[in-house]
N, C-alpha and C. Protein backbone atom coordinates (compact mmCIF):
# COMPACT_ATOMS: atom_id res chain seq x y z
N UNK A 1 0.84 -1.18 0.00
CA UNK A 1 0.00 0.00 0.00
C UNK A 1 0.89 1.25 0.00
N UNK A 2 0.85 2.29 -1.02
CA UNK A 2 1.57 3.62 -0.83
C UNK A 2 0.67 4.37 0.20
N UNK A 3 1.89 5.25 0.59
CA UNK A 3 1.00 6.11 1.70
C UNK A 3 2.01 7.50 1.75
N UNK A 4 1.79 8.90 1.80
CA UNK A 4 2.34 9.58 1.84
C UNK A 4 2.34 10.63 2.97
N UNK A 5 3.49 11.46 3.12
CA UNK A 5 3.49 12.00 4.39
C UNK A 5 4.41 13.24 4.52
N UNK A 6 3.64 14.26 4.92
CA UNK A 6 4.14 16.03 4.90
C UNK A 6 5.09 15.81 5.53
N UNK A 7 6.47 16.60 5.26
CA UNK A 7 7.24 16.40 5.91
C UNK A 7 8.53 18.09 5.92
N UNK A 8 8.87 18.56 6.58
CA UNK A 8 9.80 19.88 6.91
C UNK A 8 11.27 19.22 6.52
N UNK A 9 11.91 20.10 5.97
CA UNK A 9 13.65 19.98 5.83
C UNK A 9 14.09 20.56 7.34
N UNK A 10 13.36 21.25 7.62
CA UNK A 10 13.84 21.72 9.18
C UNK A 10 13.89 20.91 10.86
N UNK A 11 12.39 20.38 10.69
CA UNK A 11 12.15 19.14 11.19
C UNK A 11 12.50 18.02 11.40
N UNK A 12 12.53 17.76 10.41
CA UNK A 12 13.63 16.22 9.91
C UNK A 12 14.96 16.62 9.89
N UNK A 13 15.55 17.67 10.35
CA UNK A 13 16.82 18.10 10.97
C UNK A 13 17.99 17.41 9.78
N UNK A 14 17.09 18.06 8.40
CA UNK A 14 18.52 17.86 7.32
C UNK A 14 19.21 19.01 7.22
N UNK A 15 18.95 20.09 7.39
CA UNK A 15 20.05 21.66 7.24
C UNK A 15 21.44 20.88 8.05
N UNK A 16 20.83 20.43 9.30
CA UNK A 16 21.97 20.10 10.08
C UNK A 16 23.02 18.46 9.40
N UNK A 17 22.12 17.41 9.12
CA UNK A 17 22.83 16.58 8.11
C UNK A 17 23.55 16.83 7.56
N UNK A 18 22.84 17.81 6.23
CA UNK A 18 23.32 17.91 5.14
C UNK A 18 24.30 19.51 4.81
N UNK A 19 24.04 19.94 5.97
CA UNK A 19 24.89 21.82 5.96
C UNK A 19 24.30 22.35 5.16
N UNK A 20 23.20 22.41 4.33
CA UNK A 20 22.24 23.35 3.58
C UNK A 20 20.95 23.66 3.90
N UNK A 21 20.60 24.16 2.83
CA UNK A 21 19.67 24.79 2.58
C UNK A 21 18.31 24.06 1.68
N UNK A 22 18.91 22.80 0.57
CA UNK A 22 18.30 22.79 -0.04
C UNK A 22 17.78 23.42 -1.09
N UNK A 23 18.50 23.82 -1.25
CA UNK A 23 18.09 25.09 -2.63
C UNK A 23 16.56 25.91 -2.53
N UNK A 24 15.89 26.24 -0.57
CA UNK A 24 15.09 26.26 -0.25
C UNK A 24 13.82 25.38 -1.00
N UNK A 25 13.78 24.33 -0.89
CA UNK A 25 13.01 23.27 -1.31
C UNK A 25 13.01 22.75 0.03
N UNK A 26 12.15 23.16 1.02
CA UNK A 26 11.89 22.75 2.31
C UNK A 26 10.98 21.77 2.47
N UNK A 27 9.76 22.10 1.88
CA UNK A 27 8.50 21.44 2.35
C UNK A 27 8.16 20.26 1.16
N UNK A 28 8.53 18.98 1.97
CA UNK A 28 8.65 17.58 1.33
C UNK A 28 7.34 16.44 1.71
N UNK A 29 7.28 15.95 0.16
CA UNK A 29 6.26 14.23 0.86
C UNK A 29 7.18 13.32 0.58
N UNK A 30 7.02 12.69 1.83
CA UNK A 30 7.60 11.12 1.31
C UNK A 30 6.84 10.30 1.28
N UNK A 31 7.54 8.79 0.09
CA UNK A 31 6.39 8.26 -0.44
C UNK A 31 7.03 6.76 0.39
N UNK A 32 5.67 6.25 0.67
CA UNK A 32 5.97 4.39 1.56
C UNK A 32 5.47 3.64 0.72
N UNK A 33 6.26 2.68 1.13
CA UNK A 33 5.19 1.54 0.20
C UNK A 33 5.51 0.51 1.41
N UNK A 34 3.99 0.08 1.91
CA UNK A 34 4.41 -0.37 3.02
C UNK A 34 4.90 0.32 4.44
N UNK A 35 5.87 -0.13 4.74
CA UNK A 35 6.88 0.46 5.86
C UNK A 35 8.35 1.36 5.05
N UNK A 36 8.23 0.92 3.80
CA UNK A 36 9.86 1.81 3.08
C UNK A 36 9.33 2.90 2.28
N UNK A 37 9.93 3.46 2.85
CA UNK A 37 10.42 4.78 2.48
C UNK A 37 10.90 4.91 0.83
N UNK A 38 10.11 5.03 -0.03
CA UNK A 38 10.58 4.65 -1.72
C UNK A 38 11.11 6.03 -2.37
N UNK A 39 10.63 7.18 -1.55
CA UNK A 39 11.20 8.50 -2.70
C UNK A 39 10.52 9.89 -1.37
N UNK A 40 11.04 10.75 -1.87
CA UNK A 40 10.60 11.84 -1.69
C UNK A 40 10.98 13.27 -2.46
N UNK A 41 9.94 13.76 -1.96
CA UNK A 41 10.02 14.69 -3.35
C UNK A 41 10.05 16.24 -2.45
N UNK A 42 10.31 17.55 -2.57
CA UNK A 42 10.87 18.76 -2.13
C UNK A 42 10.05 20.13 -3.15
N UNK A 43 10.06 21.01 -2.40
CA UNK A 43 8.74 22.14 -2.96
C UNK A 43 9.47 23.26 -1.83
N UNK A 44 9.56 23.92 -2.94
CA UNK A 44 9.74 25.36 -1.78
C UNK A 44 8.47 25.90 -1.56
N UNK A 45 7.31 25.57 -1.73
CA UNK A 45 6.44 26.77 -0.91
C UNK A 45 5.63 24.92 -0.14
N UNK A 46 4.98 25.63 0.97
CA UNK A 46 4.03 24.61 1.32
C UNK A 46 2.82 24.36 0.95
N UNK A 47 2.24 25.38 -0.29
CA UNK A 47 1.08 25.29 -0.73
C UNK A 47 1.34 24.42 -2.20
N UNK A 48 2.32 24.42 -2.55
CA UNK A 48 2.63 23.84 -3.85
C UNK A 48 2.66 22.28 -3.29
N UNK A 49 3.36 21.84 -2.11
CA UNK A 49 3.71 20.55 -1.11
C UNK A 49 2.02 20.37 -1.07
N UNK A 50 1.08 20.79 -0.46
CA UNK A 50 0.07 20.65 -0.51
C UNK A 50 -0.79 20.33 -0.97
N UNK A 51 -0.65 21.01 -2.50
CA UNK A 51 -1.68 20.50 -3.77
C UNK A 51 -1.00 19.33 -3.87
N UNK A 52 0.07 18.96 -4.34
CA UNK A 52 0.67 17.84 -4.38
C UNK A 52 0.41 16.56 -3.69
N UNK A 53 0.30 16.72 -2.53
CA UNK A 53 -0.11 16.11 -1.39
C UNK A 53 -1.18 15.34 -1.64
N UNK A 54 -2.38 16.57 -1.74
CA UNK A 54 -3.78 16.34 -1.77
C UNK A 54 -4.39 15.34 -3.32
N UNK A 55 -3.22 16.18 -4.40
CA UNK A 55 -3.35 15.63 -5.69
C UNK A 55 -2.86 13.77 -5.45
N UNK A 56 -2.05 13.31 -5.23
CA UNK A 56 -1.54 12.36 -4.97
C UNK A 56 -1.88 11.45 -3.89
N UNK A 57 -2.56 11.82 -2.54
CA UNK A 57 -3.81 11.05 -1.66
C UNK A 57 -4.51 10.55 -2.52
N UNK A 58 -5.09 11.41 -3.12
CA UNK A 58 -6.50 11.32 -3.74
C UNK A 58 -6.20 9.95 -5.03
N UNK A 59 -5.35 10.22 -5.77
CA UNK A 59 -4.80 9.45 -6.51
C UNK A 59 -4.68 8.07 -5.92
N UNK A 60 -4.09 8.08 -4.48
CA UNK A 60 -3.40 6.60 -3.83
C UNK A 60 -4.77 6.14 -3.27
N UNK A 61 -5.98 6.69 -2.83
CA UNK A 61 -6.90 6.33 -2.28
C UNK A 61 -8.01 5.63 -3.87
N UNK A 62 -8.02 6.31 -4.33
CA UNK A 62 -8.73 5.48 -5.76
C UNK A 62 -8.18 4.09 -5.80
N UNK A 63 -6.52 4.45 -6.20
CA UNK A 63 -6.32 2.84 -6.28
C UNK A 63 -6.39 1.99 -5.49
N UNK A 64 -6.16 2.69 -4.06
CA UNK A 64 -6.39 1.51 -2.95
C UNK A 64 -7.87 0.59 -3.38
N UNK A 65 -8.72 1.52 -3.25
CA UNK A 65 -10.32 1.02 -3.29
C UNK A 65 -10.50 -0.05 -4.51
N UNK A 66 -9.45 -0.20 -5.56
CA UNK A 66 -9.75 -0.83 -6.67
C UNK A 66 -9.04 -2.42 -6.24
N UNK A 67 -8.04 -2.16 -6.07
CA UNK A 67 -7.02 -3.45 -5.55
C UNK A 67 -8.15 -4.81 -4.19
């Protein structure tokens, strides 16, 4: 089952990991399948992370219902 999940570059304490910035591409979903962690993807605004979000639920919930 995919499942996705809002996620901060600040939060998830990568500035400090990684010593950046991110090319301010802060506000991230990551994608599961299952329990793993398969991708994630980065958006500098949180409304763009959002539609995305919402676009791509919506998407994973259709197919769930079909399977």
């Amino acid at each position: 089952m995919i499942k996705y999940e809002k996620v901060n570059w600040y939060d998830e304490e990568l500035d400090d990991y990684y010593e950046d910035e991110n090319d301010g591409r802060v506000f991230g979903i990551y994608t599961y399948e299952g329990e793993d962690r398969i991708d994630v993807t980065w958006y500098k605004s949180e409304e763009e992370r959002d539609f995305a979000y919402d676009l791509h639920s919506g998407v994973a919930d259709r197919i769930g219902k079909l399977e």
